[in-house]
C-alpha atoms as a PDB file:
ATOM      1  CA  UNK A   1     -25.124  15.128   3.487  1.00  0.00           C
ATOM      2  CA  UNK A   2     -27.418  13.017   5.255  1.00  0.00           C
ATOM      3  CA  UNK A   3     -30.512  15.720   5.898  1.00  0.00           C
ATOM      4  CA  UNK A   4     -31.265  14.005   9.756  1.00  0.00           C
ATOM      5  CA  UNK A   5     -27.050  14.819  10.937  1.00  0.00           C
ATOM      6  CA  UNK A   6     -25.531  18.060  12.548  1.00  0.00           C
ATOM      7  CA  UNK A   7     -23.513  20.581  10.825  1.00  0.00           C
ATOM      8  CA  UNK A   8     -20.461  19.610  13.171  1.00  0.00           C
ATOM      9  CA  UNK A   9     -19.588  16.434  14.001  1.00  0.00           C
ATOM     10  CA  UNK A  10     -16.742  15.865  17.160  1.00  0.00           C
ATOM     11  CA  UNK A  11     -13.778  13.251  16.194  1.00  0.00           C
ATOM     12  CA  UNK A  12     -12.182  11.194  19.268  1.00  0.00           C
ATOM     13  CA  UNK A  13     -10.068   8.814  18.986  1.00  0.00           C
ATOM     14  CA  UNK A  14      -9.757   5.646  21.270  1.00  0.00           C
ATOM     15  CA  UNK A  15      -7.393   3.693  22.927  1.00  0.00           C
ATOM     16  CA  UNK A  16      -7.901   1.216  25.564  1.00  0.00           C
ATOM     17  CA  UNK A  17      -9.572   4.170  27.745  1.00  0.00           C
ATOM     18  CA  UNK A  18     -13.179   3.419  28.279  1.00  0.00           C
ATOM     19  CA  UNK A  19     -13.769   5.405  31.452  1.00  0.00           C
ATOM     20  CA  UNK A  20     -11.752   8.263  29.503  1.00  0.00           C
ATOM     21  CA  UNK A  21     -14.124   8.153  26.812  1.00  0.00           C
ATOM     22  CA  UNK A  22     -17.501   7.926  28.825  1.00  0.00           C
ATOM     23  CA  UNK A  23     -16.148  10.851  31.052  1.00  0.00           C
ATOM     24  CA  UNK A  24     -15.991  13.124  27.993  1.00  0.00           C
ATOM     25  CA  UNK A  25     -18.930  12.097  26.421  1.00  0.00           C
ATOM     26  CA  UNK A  26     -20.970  13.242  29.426  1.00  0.00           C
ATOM     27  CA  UNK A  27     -19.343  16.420  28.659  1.00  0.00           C
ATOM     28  CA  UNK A  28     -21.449  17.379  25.877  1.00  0.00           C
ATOM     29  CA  UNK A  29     -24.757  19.611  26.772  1.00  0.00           C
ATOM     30  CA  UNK A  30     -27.862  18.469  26.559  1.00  0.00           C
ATOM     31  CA  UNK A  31     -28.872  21.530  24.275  1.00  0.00           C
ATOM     32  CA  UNK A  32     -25.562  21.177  22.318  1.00  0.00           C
ATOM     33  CA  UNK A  33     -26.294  20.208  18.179  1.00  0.00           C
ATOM     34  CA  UNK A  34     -23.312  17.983  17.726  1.00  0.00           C
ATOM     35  CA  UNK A  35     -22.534  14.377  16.416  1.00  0.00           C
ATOM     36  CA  UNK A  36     -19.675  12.123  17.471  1.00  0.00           C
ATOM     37  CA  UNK A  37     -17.316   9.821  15.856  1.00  0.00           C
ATOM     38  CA  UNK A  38     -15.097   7.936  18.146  1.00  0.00           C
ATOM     39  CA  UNK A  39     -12.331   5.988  16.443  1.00  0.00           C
ATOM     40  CA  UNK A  40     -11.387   2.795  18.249  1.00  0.00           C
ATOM     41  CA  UNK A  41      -7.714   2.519  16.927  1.00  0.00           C
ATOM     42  CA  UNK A  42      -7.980  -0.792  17.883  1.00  0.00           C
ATOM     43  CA  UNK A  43      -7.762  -1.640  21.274  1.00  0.00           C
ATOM     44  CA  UNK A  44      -7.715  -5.087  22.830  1.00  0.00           C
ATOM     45  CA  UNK A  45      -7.066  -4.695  26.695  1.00  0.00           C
ATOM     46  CA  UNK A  46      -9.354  -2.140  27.307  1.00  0.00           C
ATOM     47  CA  UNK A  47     -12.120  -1.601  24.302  1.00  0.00           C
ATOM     48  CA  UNK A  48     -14.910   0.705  23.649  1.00  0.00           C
ATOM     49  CA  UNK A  49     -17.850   0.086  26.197  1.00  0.00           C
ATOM     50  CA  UNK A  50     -20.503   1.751  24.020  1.00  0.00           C
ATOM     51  CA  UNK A  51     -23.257   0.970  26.298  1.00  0.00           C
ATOM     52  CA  UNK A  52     -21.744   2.970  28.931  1.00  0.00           C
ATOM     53  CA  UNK A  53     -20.863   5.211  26.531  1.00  0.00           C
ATOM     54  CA  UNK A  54     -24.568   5.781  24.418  1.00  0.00           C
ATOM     55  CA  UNK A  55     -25.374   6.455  28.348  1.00  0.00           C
ATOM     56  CA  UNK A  56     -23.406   8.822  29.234  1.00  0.00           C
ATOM     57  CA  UNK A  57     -23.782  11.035  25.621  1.00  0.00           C
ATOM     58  CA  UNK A  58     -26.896  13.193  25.757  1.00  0.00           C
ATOM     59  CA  UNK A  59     -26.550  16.108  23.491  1.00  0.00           C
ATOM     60  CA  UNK A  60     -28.602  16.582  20.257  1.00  0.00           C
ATOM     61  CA  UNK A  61     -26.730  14.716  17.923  1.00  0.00           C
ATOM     62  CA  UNK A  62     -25.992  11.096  17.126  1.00  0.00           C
ATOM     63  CA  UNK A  63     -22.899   8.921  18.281  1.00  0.00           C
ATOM     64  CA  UNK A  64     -21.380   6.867  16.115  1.00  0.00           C
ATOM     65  CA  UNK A  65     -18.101   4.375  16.359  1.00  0.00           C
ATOM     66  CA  UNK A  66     -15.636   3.651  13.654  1.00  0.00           C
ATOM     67  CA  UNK A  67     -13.496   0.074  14.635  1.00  0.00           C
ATOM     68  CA  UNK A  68     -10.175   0.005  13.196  1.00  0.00           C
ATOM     69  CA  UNK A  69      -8.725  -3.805  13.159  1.00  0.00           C
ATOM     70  CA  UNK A  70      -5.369  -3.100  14.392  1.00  0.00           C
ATOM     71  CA  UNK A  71      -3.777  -0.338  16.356  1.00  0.00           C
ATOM     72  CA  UNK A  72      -1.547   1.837  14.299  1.00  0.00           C
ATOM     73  CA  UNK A  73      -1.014   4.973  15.673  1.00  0.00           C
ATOM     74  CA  UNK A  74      -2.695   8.507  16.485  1.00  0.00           C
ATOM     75  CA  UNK A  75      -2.565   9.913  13.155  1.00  0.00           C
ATOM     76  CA  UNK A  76      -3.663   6.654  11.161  1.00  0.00           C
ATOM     77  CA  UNK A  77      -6.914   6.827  13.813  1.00  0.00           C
ATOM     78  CA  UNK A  78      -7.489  10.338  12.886  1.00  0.00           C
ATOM     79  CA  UNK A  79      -7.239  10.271   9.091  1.00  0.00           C
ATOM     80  CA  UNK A  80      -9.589   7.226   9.014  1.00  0.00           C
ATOM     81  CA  UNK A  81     -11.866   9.733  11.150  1.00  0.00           C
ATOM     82  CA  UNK A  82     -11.762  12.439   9.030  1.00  0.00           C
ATOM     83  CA  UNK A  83     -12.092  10.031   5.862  1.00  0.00           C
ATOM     84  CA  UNK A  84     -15.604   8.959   7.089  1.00  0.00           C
ATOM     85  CA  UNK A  85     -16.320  12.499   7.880  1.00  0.00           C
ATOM     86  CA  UNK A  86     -15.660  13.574   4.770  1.00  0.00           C
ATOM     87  CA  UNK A  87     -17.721  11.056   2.561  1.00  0.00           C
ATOM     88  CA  UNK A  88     -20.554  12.182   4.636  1.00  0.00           C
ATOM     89  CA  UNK A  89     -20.468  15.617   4.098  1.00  0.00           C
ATOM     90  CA  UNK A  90     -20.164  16.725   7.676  1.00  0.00           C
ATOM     91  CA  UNK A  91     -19.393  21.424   7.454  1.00  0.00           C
ATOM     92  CA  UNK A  92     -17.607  21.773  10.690  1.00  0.00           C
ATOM     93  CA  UNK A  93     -15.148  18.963  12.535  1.00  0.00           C
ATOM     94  CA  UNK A  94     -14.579  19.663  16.258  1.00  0.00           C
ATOM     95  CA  UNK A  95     -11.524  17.383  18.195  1.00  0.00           C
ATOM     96  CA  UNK A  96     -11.627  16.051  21.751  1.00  0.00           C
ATOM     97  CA  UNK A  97      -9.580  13.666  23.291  1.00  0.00           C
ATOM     98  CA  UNK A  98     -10.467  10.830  25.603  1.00  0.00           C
ATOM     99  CA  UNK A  99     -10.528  12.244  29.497  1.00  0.00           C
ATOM    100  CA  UNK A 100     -10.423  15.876  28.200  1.00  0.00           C
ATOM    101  CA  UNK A 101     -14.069  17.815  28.981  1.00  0.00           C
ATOM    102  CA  UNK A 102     -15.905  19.945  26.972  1.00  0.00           C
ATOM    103  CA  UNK A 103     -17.466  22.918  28.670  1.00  0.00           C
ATOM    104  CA  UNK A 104     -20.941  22.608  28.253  1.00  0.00           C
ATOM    105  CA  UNK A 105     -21.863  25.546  25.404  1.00  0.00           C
ATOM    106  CA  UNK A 106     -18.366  24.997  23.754  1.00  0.00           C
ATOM    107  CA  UNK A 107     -19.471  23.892  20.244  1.00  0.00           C
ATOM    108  CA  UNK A 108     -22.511  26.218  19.921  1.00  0.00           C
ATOM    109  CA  UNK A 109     -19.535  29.111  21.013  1.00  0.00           C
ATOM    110  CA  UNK A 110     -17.094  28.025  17.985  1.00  0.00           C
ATOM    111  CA  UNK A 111     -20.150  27.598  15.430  1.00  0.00           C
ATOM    112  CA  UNK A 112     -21.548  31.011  16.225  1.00  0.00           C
ATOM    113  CA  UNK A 113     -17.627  32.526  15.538  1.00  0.00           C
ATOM    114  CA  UNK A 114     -17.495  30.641  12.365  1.00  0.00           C
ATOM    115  CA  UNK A 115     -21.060  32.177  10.924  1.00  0.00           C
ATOM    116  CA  UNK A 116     -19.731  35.269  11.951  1.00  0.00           C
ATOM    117  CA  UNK A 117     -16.471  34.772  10.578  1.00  0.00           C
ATOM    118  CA  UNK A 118     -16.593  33.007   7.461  1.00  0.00           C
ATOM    119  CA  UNK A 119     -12.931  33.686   6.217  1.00  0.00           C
ATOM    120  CA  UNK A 120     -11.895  31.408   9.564  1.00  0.00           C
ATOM    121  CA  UNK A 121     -10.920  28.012   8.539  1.00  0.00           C
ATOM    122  CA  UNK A 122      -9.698  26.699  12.049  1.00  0.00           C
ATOM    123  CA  UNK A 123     -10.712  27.783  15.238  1.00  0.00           C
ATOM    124  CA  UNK A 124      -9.249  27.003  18.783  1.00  0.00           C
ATOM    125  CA  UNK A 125      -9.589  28.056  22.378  1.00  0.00           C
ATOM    126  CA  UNK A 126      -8.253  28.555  26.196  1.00  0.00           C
ATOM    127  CA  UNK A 127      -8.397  25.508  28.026  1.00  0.00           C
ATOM    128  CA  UNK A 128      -8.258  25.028  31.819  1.00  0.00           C
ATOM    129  CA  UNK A 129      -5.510  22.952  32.781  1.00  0.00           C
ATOM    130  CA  UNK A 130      -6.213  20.067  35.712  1.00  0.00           C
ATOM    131  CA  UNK A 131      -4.792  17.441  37.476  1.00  0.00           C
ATOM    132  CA  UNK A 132      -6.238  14.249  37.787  1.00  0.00           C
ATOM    133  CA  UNK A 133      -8.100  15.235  40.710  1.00  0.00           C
ATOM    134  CA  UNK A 134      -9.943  17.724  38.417  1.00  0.00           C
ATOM    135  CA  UNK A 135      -8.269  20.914  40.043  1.00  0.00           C
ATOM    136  CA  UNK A 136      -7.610  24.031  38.135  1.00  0.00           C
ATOM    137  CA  UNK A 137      -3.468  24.033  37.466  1.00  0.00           C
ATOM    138  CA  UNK A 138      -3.630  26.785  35.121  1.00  0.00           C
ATOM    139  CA  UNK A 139      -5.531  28.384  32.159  1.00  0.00           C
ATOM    140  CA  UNK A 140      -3.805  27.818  28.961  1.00  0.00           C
ATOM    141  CA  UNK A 141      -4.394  30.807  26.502  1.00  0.00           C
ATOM    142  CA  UNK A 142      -3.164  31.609  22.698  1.00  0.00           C
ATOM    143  CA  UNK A 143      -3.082  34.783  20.957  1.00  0.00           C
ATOM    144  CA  UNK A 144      -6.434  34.959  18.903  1.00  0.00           C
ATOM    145  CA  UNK A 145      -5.607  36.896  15.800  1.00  0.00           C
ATOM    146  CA  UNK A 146      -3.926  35.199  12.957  1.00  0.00           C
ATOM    147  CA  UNK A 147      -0.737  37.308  12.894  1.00  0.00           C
ATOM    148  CA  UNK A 148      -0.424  36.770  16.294  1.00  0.00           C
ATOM    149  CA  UNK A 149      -0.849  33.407  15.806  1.00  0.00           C
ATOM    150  CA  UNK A 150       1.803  33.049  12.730  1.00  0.00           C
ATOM    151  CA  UNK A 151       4.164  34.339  15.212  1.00  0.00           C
ATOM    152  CA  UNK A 152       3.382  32.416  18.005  1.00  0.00           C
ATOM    153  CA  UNK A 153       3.514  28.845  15.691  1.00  0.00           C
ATOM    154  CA  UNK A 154       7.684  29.834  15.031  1.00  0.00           C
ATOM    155  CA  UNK A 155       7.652  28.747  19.195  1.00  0.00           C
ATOM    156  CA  UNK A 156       4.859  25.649  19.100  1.00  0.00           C
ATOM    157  CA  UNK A 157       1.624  25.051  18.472  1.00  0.00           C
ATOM    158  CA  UNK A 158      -0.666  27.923  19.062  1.00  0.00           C
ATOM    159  CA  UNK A 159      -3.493  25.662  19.228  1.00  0.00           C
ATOM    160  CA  UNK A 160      -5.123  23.805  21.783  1.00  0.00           C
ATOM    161  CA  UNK A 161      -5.479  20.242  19.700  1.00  0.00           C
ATOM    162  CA  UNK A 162      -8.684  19.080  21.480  1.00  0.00           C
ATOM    163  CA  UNK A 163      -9.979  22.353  21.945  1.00  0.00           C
ATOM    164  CA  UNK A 164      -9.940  22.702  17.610  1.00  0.00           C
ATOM    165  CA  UNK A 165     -12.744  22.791  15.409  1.00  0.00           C
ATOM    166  CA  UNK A 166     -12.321  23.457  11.674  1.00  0.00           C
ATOM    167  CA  UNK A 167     -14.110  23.822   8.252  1.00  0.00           C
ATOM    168  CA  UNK A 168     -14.054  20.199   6.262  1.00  0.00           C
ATOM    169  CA  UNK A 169     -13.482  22.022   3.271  1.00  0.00           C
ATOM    170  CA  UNK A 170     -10.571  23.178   4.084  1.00  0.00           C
ATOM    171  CA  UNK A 171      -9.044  19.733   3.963  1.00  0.00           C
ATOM    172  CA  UNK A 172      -8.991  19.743   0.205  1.00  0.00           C
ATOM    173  CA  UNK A 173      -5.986  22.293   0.490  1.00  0.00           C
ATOM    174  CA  UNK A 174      -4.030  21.093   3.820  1.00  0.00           C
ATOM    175  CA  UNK A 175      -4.693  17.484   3.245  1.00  0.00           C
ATOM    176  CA  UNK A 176      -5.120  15.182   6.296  1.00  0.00           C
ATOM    177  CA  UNK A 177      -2.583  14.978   9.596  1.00  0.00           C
ATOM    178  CA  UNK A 178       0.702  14.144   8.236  1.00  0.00           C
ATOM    179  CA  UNK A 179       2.312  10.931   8.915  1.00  0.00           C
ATOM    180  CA  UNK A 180       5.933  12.582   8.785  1.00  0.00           C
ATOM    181  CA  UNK A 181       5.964  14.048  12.116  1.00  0.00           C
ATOM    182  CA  UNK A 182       5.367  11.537  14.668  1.00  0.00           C
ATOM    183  CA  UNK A 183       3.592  12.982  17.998  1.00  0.00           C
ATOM    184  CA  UNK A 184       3.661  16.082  16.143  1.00  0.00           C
ATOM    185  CA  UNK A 185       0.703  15.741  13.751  1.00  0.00           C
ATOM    186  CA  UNK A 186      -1.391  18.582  14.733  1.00  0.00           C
ATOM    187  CA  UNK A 187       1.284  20.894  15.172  1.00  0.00           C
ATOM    188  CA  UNK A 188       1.693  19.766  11.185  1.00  0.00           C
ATOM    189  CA  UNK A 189      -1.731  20.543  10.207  1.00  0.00           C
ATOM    190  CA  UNK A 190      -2.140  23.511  12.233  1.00  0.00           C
ATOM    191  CA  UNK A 191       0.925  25.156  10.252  1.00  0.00           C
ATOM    192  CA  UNK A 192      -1.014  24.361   6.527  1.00  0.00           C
ATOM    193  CA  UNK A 193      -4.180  25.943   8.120  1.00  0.00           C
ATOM    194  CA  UNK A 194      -1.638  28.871   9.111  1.00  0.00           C
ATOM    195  CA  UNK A 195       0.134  29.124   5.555  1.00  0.00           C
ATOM    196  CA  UNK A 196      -3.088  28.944   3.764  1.00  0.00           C
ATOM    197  CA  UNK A 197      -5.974  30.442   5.396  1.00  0.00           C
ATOM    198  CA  UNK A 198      -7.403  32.792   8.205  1.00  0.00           C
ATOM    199  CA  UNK A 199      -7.162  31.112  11.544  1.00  0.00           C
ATOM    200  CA  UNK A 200      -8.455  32.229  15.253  1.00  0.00           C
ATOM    201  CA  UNK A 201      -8.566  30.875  18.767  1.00  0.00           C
ATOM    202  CA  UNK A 202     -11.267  32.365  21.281  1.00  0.00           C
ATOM    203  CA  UNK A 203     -10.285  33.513  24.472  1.00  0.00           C
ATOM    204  CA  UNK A 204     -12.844  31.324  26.265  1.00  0.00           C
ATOM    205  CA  UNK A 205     -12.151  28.507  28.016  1.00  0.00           C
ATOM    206  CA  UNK A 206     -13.111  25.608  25.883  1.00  0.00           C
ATOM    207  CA  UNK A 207     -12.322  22.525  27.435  1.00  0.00           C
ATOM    208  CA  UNK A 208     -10.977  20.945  30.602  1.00  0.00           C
ATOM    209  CA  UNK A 209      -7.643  19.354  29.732  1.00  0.00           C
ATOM    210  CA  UNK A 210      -6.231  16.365  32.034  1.00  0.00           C
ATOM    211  CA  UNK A 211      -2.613  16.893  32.789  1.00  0.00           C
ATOM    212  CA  UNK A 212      -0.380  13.572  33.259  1.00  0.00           C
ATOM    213  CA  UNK A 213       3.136  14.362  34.036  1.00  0.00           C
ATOM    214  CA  UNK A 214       3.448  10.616  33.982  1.00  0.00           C
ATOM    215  CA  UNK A 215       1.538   9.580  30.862  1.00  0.00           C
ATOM    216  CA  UNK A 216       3.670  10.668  28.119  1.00  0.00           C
ATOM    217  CA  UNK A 217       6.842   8.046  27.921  1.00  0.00           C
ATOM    218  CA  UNK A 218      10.669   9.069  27.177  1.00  0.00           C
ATOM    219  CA  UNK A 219      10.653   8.128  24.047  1.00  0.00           C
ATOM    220  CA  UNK A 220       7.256   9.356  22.743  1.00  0.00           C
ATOM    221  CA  UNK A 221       8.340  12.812  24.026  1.00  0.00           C
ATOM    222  CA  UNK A 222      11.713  13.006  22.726  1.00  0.00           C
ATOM    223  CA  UNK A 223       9.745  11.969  18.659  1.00  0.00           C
ATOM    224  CA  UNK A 224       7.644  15.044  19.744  1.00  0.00           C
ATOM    225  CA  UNK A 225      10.546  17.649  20.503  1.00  0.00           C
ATOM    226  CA  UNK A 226      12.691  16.234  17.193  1.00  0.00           C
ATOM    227  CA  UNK A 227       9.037  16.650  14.849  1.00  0.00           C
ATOM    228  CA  UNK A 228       9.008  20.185  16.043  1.00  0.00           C
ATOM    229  CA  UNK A 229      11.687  20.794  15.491  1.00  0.00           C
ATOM    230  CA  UNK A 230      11.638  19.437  11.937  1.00  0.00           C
ATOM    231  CA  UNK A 231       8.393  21.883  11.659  1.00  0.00           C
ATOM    232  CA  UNK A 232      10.241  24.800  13.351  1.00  0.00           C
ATOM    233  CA  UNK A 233      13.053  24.144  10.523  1.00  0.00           C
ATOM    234  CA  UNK A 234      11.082  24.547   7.981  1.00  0.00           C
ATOM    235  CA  UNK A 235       8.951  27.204   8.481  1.00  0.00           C
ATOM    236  CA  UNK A 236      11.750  29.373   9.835  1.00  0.00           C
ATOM    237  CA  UNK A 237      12.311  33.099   8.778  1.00  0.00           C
ATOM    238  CA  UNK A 238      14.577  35.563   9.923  1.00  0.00           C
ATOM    239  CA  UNK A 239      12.863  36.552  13.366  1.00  0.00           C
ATOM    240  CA  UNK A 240      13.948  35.850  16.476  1.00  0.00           C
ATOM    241  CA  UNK A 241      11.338  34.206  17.785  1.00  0.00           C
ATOM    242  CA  UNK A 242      12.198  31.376  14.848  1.00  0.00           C
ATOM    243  CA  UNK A 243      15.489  30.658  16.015  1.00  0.00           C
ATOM    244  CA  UNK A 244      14.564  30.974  19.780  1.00  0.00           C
ATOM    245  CA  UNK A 245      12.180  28.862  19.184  1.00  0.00           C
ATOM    246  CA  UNK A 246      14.010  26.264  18.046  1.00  0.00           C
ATOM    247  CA  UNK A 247      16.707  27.255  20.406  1.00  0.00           C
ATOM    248  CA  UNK A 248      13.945  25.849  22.996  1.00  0.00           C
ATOM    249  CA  UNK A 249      12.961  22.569  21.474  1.00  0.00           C
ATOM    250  CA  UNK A 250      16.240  21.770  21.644  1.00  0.00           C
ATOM    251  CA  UNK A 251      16.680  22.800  25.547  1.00  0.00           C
ATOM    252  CA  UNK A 252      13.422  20.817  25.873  1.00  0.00           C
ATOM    253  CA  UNK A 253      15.450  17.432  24.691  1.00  0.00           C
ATOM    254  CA  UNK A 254      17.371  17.868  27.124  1.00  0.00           C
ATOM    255  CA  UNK A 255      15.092  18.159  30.216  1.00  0.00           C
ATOM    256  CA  UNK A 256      12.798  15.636  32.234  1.00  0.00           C
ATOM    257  CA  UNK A 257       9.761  15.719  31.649  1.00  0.00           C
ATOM    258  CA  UNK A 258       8.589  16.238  35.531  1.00  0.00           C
ATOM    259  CA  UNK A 259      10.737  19.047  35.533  1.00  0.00           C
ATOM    260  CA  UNK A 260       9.307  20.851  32.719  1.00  0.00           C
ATOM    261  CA  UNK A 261       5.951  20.014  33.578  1.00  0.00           C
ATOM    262  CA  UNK A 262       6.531  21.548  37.278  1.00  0.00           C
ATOM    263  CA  UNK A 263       8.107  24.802  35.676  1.00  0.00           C
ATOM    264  CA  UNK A 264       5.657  25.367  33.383  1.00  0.00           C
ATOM    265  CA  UNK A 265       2.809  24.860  36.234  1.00  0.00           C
ATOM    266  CA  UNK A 266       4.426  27.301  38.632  1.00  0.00           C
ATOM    267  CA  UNK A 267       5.040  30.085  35.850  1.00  0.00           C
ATOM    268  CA  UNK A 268       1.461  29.666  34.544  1.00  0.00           C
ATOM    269  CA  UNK A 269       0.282  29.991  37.742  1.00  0.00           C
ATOM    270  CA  UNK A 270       2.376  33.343  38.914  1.00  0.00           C
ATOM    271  CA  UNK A 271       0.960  34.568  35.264  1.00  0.00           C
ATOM    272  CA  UNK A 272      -2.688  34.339  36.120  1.00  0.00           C
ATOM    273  CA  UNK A 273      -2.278  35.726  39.980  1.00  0.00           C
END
């Protein structure tokens, strides 16, 4: 490990969002003891500005870009992330996806859990869900022990993806994000975490998450529902919550997005009055 780098190092990949990517790099806090690798998974009609984007980062840490020569895909962008990561000897690997915002303490929050808590391989958090205007929707929370967690994975992901950080060691026993579950990747990962270690998500609001109930195309959405429900498959047991959670994947197939998107809004809302 390279004596002059931070024990955690953030991973965001990159795709023809510049703006995106300089609005979450001016995220991070000025007293915040983070690097960042952003993984340009190689875009062409909109790439990396890394002026702007050296600019707009100003935490303790360094920023560093990783240019992959053709676009493949989410999870190809990720593992080649967590690849250089790893042959640097990085401890602790936070996530955060273009347009998404970090709240400005987040990492020193999840770094003093994990010192604390040194059984905890992966860590996640609320998020505050907002429009595009940057208005509140709704606060996104998990259940933050691990059994509460095991239970809550038989429905979806009980994780937050950008909102993760995780030990790099750990890797050695989940392996990187699977390339068998298309749109689905973290929900993959999350579940080795989940089958072979201690896991946790704070109750703190982590990040600011931009909702697009127009960004995520028919098609990319219905690979999503079909990998969970692959996952759901098989790591079903006997409970209920298994089988009603697959019961509501495949509901989900069957809906518009917009719909479920407006549903969800309203009952998160009514939750949190």
């Amino acid at each position: 490990m390279d004596q002059t780098q931070n024990r955690v190092v953030c991973l965001i990949p990159h795709y023809n969002n510049p703006q995106g990517l300089v609005r979450s790099l001016a995220s991070f806090g000025r007293d915040e003891q983070v690097d960042v690798l952003v993984v340009d998974d190689g875009s062409t009609r909109a790439p990396v500005d890394e002026r702007a984007a050296r600019e707009a980062f100003v935490a303790q840490g360094a920023l560093r870009f990783l240019h992959l020569p053709q676009n493949r895909g989410i999870e190809h962008a990720l593992n080649s992330g967590l690849s250089w990561i790893e042959a640097r000897g990085y401890e602790l690997i936070a996530r955060l996806d273009c347009g998404d915002t970090n709240v400005p303490d987040r990492f020193a929050r999840q770094v003093a859990y994990l010192d604390v808590h040194p059984k905890v391989m992966l860590l996640g958090g609320a998020a505050s869900m907002v429009d595009q205007t940057g208005t509140e929707q709704f606060v996104l929370c998990h259940p933050t022990a691990h059994a509460a967690i095991t239970r809550a994975m038989r429905r979806n992901s009980a994780f937050i993806h950008p909102a993760v950080m995780f030990r790099s060691a750990a890797l050695a026993r989940t392996g990187h994000y699977p390339l068998d579950a298309p749109a689905a990747e973290d929900y993959a990962l999350f579940w080795s975490f989940v089958l072979h270690f201690e896991v946790a998500n704070l109750p703190d609001v982590l990040i600011h998450y931009e909702l697009d109930p127009g960004g995520i195309s028919l098609s990319k959405r219905q690979r999503q529902i079909k990998s969970r429900l692959a996952l759901q498959w098989q790591h079903k047991d006997a409970s209920a919550a298994a089988w009603l959670g697959m019961a509501r994947s495949a509901l989900m197939l069957a809906l518009p997005y917009q719909l479920v998107f407006k549903l969800k809004s309203q009952l998160r809302r009514g939750k949190g009055a």
